[in-house]
N, C-alpha and C. Protein backbone atom coordinates (compact mmCIF):
# COMPACT_ATOMS: atom_id res chain seq x y z
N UNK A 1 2.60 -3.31 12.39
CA UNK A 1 1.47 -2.82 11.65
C UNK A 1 0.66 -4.01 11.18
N UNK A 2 -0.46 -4.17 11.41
CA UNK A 2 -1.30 -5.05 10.83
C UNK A 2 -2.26 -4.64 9.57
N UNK A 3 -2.33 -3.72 9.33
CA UNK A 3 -3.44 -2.99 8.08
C UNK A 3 -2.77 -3.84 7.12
N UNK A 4 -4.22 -4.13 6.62
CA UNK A 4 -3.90 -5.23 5.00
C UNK A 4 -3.75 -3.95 3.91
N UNK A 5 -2.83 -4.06 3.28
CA UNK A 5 -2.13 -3.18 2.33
C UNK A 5 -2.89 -4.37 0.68
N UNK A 6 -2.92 -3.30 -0.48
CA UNK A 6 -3.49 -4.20 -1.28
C UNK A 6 -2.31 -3.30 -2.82
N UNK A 7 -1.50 -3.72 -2.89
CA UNK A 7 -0.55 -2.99 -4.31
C UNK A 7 -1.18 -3.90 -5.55
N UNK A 8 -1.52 -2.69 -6.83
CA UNK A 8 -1.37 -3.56 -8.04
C UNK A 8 -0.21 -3.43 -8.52
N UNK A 9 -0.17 -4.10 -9.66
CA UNK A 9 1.07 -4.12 -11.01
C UNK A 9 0.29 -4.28 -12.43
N UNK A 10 1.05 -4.00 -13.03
CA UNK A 10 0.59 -4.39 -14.71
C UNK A 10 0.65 -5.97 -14.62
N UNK A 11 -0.30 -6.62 -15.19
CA UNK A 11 -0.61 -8.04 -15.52
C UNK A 11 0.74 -8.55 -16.30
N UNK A 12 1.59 -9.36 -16.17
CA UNK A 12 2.26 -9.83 -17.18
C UNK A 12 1.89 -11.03 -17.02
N UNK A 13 0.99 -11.66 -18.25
CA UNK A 13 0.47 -12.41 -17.66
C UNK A 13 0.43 -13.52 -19.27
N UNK A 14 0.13 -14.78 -18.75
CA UNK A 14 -0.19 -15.45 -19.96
C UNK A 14 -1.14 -16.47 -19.50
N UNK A 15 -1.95 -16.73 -20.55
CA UNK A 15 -3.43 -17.75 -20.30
C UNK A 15 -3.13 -18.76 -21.18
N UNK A 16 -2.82 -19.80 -20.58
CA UNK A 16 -2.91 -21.44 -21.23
C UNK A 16 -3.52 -22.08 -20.88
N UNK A 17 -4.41 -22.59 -21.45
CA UNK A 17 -5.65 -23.65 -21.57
C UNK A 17 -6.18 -22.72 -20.18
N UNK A 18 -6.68 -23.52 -19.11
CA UNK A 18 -7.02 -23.21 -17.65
C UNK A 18 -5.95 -22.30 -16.83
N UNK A 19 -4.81 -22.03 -17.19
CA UNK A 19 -3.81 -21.51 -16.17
C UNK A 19 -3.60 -20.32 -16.65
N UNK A 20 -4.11 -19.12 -15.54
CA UNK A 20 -2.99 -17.45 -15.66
C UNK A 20 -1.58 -18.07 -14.93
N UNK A 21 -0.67 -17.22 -15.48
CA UNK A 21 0.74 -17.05 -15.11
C UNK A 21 0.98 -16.04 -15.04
N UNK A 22 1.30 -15.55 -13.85
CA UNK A 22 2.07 -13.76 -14.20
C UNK A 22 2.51 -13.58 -12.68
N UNK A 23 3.35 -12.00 -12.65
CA UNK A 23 3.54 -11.82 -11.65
C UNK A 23 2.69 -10.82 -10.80
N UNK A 24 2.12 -10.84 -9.72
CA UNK A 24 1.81 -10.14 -8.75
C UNK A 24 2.50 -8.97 -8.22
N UNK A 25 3.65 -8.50 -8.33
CA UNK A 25 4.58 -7.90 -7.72
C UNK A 25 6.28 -7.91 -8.56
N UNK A 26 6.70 -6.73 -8.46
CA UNK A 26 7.67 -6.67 -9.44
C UNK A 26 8.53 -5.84 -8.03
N UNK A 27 9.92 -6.27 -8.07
CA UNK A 27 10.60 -6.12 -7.54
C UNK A 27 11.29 -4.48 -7.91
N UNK A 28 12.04 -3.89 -6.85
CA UNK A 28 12.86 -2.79 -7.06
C UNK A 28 12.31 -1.71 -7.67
N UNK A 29 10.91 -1.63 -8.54
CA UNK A 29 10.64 -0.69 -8.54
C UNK A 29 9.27 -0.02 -7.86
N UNK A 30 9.49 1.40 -8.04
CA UNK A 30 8.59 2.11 -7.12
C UNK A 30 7.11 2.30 -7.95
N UNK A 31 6.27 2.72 -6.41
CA UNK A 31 5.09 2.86 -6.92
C UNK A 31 4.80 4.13 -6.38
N UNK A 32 3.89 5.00 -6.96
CA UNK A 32 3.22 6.13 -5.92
C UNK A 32 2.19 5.71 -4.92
N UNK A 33 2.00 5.42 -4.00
CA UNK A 33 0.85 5.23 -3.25
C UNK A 33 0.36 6.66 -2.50
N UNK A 34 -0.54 7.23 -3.29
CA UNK A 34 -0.79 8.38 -2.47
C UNK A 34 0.27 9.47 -2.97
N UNK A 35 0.96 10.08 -1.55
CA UNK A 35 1.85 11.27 -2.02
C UNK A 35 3.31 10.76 -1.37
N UNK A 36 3.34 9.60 -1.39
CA UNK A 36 4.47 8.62 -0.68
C UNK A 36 4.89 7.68 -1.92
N UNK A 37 6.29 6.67 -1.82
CA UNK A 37 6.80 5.86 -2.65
C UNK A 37 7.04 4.69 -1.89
N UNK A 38 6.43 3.97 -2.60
CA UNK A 38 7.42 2.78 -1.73
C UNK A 38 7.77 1.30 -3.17
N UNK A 39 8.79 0.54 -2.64
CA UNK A 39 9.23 -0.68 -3.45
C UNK A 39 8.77 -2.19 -2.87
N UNK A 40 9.12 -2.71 -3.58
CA UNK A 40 9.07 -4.53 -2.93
C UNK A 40 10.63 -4.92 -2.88
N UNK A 41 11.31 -5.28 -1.99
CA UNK A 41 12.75 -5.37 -1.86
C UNK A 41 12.53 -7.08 -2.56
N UNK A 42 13.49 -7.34 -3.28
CA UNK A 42 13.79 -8.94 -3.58
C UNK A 42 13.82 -10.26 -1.97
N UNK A 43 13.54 -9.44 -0.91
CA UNK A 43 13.69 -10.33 0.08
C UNK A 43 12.34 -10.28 0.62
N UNK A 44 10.66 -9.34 0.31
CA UNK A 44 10.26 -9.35 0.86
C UNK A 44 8.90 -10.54 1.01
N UNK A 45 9.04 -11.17 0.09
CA UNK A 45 7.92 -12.61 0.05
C UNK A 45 8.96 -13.97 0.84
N UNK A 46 10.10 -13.93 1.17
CA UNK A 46 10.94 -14.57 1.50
C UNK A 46 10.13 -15.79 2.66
N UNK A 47 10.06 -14.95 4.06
CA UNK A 47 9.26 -15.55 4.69
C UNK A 47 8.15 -16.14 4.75
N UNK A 48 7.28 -15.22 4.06
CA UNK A 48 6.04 -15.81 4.07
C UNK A 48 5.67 -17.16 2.87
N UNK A 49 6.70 -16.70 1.89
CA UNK A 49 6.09 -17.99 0.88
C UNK A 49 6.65 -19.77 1.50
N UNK A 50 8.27 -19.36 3.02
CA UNK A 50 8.76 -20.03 3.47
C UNK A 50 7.73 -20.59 4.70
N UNK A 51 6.75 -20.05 4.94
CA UNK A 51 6.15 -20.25 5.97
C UNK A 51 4.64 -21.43 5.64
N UNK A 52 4.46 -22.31 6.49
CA UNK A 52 3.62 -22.98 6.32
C UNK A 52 2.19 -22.47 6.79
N UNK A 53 2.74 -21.96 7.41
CA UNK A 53 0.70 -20.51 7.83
C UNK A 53 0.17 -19.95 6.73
N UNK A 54 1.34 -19.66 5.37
CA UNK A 54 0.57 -18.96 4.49
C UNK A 54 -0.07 -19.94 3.28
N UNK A 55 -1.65 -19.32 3.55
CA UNK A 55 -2.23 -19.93 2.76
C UNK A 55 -3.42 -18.47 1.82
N UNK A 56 -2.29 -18.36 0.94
CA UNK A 56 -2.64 -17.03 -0.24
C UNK A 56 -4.04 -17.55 -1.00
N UNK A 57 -5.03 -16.85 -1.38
CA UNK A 57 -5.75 -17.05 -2.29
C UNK A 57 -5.63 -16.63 -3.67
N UNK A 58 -5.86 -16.29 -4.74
CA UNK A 58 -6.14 -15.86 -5.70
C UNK A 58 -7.59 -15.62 -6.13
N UNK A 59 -7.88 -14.31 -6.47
CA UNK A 59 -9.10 -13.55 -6.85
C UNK A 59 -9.20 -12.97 -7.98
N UNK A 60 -10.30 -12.38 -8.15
CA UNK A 60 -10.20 -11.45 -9.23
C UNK A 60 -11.08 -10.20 -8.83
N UNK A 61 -10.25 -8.97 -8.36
CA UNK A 61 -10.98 -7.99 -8.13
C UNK A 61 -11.17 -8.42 -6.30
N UNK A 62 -9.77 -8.64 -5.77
CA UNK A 62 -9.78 -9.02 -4.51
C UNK A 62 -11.70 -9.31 -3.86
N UNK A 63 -12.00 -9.77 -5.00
CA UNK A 63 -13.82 -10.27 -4.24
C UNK A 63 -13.45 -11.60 -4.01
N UNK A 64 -13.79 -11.65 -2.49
CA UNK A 64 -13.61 -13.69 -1.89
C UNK A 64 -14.55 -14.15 -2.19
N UNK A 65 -15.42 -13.63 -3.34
CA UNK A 65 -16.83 -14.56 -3.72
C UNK A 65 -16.32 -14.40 -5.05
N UNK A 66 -15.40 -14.22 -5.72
CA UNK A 66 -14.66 -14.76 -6.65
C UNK A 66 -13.15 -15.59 -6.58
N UNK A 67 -13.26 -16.40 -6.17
CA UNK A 67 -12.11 -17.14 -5.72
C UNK A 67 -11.41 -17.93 -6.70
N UNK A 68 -9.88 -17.83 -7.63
CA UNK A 68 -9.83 -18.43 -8.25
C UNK A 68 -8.62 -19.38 -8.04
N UNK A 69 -8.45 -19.95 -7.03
CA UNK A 69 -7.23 -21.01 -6.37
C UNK A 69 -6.94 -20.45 -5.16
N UNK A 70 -6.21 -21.56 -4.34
CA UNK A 70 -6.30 -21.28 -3.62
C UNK A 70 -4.79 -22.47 -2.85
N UNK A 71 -3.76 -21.66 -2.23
CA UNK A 71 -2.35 -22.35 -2.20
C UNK A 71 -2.63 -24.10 -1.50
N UNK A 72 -3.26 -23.76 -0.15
CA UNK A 72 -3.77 -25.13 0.49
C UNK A 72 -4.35 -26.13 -0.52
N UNK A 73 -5.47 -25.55 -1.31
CA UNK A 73 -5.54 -27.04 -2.40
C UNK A 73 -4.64 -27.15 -3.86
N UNK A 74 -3.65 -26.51 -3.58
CA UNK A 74 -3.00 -26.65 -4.44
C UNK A 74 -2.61 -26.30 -6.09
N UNK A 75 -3.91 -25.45 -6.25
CA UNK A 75 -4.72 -24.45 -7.31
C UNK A 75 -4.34 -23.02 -7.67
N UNK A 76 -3.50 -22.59 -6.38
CA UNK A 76 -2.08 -21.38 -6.58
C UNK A 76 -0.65 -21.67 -6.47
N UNK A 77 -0.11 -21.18 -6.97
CA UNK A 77 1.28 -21.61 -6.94
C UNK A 77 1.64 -20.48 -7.04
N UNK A 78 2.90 -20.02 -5.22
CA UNK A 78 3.46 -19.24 -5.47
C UNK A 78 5.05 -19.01 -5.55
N UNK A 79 5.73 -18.15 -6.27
CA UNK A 79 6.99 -18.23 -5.99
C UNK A 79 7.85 -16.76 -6.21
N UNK A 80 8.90 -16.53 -5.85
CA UNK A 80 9.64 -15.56 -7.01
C UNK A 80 10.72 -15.95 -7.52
N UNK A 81 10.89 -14.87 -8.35
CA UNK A 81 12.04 -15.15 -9.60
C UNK A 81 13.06 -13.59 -9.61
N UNK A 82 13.82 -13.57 -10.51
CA UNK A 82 14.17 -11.93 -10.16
C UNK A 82 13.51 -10.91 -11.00
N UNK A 83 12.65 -11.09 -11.13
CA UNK A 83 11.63 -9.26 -11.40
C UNK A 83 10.88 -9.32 -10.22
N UNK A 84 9.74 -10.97 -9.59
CA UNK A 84 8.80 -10.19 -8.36
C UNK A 84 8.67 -11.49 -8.39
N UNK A 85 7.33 -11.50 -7.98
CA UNK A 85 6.51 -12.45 -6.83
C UNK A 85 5.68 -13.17 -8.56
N UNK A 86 5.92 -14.41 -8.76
CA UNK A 86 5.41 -15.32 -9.70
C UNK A 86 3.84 -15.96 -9.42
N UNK A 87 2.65 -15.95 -9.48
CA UNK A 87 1.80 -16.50 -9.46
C UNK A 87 1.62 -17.27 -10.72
N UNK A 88 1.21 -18.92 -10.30
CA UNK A 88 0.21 -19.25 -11.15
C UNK A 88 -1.23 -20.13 -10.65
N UNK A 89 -1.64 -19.78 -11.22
CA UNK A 89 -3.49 -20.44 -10.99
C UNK A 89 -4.19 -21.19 -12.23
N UNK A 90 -4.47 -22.30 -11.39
CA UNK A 90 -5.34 -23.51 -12.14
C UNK A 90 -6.42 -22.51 -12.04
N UNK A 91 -8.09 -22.32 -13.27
CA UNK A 91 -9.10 -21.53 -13.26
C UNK A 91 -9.76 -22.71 -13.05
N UNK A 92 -10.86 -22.41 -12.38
CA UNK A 92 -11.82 -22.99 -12.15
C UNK A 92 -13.08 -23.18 -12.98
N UNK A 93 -13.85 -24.46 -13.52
CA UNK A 93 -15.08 -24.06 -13.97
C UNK A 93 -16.10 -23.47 -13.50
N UNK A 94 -15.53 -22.66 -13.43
CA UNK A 94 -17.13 -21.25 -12.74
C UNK A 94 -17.22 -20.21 -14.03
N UNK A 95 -18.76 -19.74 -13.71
CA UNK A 95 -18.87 -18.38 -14.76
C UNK A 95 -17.90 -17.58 -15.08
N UNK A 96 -17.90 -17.06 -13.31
CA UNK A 96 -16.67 -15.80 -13.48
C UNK A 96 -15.37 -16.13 -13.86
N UNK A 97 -14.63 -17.19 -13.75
CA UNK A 97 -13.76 -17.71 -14.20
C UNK A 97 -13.61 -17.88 -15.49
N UNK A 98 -14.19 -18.58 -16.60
CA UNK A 98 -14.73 -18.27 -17.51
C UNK A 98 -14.60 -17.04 -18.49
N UNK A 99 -15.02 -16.03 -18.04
CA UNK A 99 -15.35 -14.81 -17.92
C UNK A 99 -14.51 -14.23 -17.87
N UNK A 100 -13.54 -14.47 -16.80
CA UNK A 100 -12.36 -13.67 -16.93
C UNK A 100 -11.20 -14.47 -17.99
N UNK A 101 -11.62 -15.40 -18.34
CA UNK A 101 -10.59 -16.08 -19.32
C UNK A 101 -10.69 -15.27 -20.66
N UNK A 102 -11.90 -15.29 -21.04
CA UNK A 102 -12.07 -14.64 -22.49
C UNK A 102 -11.77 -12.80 -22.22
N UNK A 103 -11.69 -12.19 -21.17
CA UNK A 103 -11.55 -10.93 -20.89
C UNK A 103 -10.08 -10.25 -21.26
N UNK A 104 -9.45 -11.96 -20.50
CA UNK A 104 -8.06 -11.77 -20.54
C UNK A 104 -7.60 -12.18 -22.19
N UNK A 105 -8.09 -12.93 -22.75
CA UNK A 105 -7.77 -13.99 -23.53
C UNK A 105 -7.92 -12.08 -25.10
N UNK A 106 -8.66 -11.57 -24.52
CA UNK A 106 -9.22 -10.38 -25.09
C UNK A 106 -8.09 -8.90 -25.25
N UNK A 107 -7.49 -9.14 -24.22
CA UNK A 107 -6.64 -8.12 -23.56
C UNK A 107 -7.74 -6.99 -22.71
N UNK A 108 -8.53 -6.95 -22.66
CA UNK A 108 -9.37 -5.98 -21.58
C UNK A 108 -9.39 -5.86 -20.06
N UNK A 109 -8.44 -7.28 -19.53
CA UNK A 109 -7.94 -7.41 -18.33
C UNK A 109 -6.62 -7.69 -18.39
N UNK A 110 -6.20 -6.44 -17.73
CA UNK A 110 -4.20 -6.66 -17.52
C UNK A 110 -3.59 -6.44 -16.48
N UNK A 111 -4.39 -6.50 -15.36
CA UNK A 111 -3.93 -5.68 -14.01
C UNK A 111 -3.75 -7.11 -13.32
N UNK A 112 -2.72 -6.78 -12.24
CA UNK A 112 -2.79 -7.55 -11.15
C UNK A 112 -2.57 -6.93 -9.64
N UNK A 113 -2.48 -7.66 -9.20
CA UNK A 113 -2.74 -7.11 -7.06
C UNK A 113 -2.34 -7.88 -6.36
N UNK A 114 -2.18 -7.34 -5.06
CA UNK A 114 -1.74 -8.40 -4.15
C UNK A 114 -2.07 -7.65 -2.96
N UNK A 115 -2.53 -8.28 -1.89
CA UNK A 115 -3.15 -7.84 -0.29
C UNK A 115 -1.98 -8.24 0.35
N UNK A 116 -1.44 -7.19 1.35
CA UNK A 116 0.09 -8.25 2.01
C UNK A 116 -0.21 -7.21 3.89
N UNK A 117 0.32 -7.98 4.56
CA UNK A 117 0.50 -7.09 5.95
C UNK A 117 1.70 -7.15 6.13
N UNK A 118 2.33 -5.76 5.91
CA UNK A 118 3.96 -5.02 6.04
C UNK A 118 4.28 -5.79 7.08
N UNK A 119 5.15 -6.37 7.34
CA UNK A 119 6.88 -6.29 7.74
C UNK A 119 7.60 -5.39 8.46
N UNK A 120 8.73 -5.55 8.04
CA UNK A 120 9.91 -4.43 7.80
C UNK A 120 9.88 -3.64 6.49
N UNK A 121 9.97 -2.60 6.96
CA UNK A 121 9.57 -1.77 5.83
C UNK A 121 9.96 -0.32 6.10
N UNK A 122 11.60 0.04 6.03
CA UNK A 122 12.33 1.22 6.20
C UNK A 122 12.15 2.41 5.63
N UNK A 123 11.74 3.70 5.85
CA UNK A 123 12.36 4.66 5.37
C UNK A 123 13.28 5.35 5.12
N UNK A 124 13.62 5.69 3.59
CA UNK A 124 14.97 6.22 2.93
C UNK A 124 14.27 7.76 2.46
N UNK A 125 15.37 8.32 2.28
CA UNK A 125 15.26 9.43 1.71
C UNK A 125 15.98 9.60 0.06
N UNK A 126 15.52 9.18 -0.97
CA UNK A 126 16.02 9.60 -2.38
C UNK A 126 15.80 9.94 -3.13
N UNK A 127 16.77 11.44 -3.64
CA UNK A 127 16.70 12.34 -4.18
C UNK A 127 15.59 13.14 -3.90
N UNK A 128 15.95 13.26 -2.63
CA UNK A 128 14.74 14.38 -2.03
C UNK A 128 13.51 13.72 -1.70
N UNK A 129 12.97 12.41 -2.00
CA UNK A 129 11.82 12.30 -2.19
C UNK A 129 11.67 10.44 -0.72
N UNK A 130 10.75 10.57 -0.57
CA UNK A 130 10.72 9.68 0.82
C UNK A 130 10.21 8.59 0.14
N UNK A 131 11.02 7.41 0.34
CA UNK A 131 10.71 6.29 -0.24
C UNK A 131 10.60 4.68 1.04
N UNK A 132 9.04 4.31 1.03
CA UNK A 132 9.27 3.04 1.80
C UNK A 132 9.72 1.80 1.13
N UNK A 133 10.53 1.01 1.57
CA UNK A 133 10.98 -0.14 1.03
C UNK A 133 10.66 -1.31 1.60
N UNK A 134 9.44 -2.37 1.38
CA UNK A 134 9.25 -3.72 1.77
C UNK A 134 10.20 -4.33 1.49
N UNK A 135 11.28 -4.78 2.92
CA UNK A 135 11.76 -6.03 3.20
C UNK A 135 11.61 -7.16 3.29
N UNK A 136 10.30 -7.16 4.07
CA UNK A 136 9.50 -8.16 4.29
C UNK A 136 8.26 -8.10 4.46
N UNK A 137 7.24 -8.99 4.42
CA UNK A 137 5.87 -9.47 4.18
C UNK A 137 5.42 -9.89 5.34
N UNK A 138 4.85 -9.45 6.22
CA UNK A 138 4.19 -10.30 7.07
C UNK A 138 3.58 -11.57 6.91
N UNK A 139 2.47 -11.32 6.43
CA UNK A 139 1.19 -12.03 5.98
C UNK A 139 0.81 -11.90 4.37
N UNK A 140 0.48 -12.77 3.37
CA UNK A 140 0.70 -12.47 2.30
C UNK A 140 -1.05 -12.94 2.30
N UNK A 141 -1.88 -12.22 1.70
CA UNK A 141 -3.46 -12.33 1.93
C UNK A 141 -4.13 -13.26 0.90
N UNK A 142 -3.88 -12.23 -0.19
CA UNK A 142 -4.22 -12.71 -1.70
C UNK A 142 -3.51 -12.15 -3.44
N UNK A 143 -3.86 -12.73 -3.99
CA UNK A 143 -3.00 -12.29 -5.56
C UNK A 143 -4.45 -12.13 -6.31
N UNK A 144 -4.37 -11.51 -7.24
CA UNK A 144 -5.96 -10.64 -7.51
C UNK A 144 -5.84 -10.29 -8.95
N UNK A 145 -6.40 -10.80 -9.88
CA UNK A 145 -6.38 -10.28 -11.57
C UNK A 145 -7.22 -8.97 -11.16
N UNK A 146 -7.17 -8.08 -11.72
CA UNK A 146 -7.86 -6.82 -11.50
C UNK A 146 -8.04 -6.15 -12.79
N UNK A 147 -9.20 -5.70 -12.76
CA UNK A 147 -9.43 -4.33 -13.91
C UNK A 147 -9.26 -3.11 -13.64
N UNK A 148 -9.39 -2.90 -12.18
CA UNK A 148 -8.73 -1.28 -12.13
C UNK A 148 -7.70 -1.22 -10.85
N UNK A 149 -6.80 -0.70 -10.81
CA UNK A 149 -6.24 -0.91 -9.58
C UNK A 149 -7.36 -0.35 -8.13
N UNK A 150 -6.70 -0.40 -7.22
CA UNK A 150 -7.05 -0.19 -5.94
C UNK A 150 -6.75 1.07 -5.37
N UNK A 151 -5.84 1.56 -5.82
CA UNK A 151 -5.12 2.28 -5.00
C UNK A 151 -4.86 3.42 -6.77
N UNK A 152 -5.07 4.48 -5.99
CA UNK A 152 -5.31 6.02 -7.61
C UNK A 152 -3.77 6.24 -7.39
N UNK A 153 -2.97 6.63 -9.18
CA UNK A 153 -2.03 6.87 -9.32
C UNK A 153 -1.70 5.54 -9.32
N UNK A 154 0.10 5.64 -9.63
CA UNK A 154 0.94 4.68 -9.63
C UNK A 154 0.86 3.43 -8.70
N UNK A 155 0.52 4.01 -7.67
CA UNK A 155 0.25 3.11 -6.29
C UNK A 155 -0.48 1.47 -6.65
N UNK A 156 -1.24 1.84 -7.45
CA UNK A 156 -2.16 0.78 -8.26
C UNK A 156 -1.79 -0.05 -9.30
N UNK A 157 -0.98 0.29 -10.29
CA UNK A 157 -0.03 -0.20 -11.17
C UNK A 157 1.53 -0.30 -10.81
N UNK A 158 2.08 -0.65 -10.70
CA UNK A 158 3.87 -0.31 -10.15
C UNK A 158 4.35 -0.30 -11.60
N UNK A 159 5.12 0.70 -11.69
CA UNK A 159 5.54 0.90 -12.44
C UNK A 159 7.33 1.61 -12.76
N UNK A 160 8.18 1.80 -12.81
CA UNK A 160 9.61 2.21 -12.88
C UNK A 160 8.93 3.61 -12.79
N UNK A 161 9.45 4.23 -11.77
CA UNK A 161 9.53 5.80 -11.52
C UNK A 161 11.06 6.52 -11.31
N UNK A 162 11.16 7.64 -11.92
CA UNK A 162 12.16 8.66 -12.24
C UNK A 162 12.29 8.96 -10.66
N UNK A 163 13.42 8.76 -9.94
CA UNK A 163 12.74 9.69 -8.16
C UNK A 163 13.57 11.07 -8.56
N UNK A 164 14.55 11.35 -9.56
CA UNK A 164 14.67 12.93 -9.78
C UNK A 164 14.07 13.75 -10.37
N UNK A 165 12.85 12.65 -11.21
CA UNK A 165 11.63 13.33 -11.87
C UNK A 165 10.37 13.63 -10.65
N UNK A 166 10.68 12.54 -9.81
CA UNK A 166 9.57 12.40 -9.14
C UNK A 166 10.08 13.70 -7.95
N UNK A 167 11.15 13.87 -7.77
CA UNK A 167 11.51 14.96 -6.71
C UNK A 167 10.74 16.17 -6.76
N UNK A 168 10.83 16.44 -8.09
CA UNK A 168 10.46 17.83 -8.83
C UNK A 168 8.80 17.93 -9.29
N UNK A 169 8.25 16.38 -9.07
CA UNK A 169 6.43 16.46 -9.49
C UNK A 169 5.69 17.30 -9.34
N UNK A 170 5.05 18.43 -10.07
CA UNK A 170 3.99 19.09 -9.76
C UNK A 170 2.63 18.06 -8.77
N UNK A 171 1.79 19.14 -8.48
CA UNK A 171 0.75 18.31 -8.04
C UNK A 171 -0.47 18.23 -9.06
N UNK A 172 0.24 18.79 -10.55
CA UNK A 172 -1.09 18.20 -11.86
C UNK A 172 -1.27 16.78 -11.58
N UNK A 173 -2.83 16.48 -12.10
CA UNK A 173 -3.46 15.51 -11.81
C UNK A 173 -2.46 14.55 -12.82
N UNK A 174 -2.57 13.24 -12.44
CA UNK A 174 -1.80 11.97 -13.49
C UNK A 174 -2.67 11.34 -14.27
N UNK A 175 -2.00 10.97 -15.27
CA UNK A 175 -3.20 10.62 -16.32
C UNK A 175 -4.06 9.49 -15.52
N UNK A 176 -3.66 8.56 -14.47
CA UNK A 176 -4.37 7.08 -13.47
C UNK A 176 -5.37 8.10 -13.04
N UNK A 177 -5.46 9.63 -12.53
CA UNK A 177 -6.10 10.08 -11.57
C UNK A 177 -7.04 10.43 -12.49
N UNK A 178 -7.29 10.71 -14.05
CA UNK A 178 -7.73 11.20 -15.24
C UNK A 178 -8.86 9.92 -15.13
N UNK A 179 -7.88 9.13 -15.37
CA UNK A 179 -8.74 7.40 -15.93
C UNK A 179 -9.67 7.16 -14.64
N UNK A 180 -9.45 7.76 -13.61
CA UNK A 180 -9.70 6.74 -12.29
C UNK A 180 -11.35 7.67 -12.73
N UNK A 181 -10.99 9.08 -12.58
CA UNK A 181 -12.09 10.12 -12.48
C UNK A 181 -12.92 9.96 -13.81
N UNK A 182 -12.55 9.44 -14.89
CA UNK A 182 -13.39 9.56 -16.06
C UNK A 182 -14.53 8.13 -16.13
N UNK A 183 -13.30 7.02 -15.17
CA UNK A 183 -14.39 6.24 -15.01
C UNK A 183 -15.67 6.12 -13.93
N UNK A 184 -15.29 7.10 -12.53
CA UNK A 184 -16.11 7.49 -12.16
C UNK A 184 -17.30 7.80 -12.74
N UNK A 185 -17.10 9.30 -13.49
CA UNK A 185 -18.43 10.02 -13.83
C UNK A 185 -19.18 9.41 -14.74
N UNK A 186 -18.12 8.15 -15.90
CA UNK A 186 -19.43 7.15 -16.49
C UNK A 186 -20.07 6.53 -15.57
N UNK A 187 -19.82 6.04 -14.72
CA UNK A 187 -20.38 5.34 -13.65
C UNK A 187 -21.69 6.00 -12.86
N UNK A 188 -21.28 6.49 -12.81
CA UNK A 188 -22.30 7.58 -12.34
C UNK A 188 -23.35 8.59 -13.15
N UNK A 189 -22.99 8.66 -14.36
CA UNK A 189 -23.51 9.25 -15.17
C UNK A 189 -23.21 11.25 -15.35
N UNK A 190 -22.36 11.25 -14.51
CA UNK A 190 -21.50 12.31 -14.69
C UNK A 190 -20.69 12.57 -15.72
N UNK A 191 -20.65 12.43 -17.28
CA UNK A 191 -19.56 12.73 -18.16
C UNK A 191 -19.38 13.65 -18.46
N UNK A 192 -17.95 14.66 -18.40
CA UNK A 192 -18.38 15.92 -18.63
C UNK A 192 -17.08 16.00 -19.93
């Protein structure tokens, strides 16, 4: 499979002087993507962070006209640890950079992301409910501070999911699908 896949997480993140720290990716637990589950296995950045081809960027709001490090000059740093995938980034003196310092520095930005091209990546069946599991990473794209996820529902945030809660899910809307839609219609001028 080559399709660039783009997962958020909650920001855990900390801002010192010029540097975010946080992780991109949290291990073992699930996300909703859609009407599917899938995890990040502890083995699946293995290769690629081992590989000398990968050269990850860091963004904000996966825009490459916001670029904020970048692994080749030495301005990302990636690794993992045992919850996920560790980013840190030197910020750059740019506006948006800037910008996103005091955002974060604010708490109004807490999201993070990551663009990856799947691997190995098995299907299980648990507790009724179909779950994909990243083994491995193909291609690891970019790591991305974000304000809204990418992807509606859980899929966008990862977050610890119930799969005997999740077996039994109605198809009521989720409060992400609430937020996603309420920020729509401001956007648009639709508030109802």
């Amino acid at each position: 499979m080559s399709d660039l896949i783009r997962l958020s997480v909650e920001l855990r993140s900390e801002v010192s002087g010029n540097t975010v720290i946080g992780h991109a990716s949290v291990f073992n637990q699930l996300a909703r993507i859609g009407q599917t589950y899938e995890r990040m296995a502890p083995t699946a950045f293995d290769a690629v962070l081992a590989s000398e081809d990968t050269d990850a960027r860091a963004l904000i709001n996966h825009d490459a006209n916001q670029v904020l490090g970048r692994q080749s000059a030495g301005t990302l740093r990636l690794r993992t640890d045992e919850e996920g995938l560790v980013f840190e980034v030197d910020l750059p003196n740019t506006t948006y950079a800037n910008d996103l310092r005091e955002l974060m520095a604010r708490g109004d930005v807490t999201g993070a992301s990551f663009g990856f091209v799947p691997g190995d990546a098995p299907w299980t069946t648990e507790h009724g409910v179909r779950v994909r599991t990243h083994t491995s990473v193909a291609r690891l794209a970019d790591v991305s501070v974000v304000t809204f996820p990418a992807y509606e529902g859980a899929g966008a945030q990862l977050r610890a999911i119930d799969l005997s809660r999740a077996a039994g899910e109605s198809n009521a809307t989720s409060n992400k699908s609430r937020l996603i839609r309420a920020r729509h219609n401001y956007l648009t001028g639709g508030m109802k």
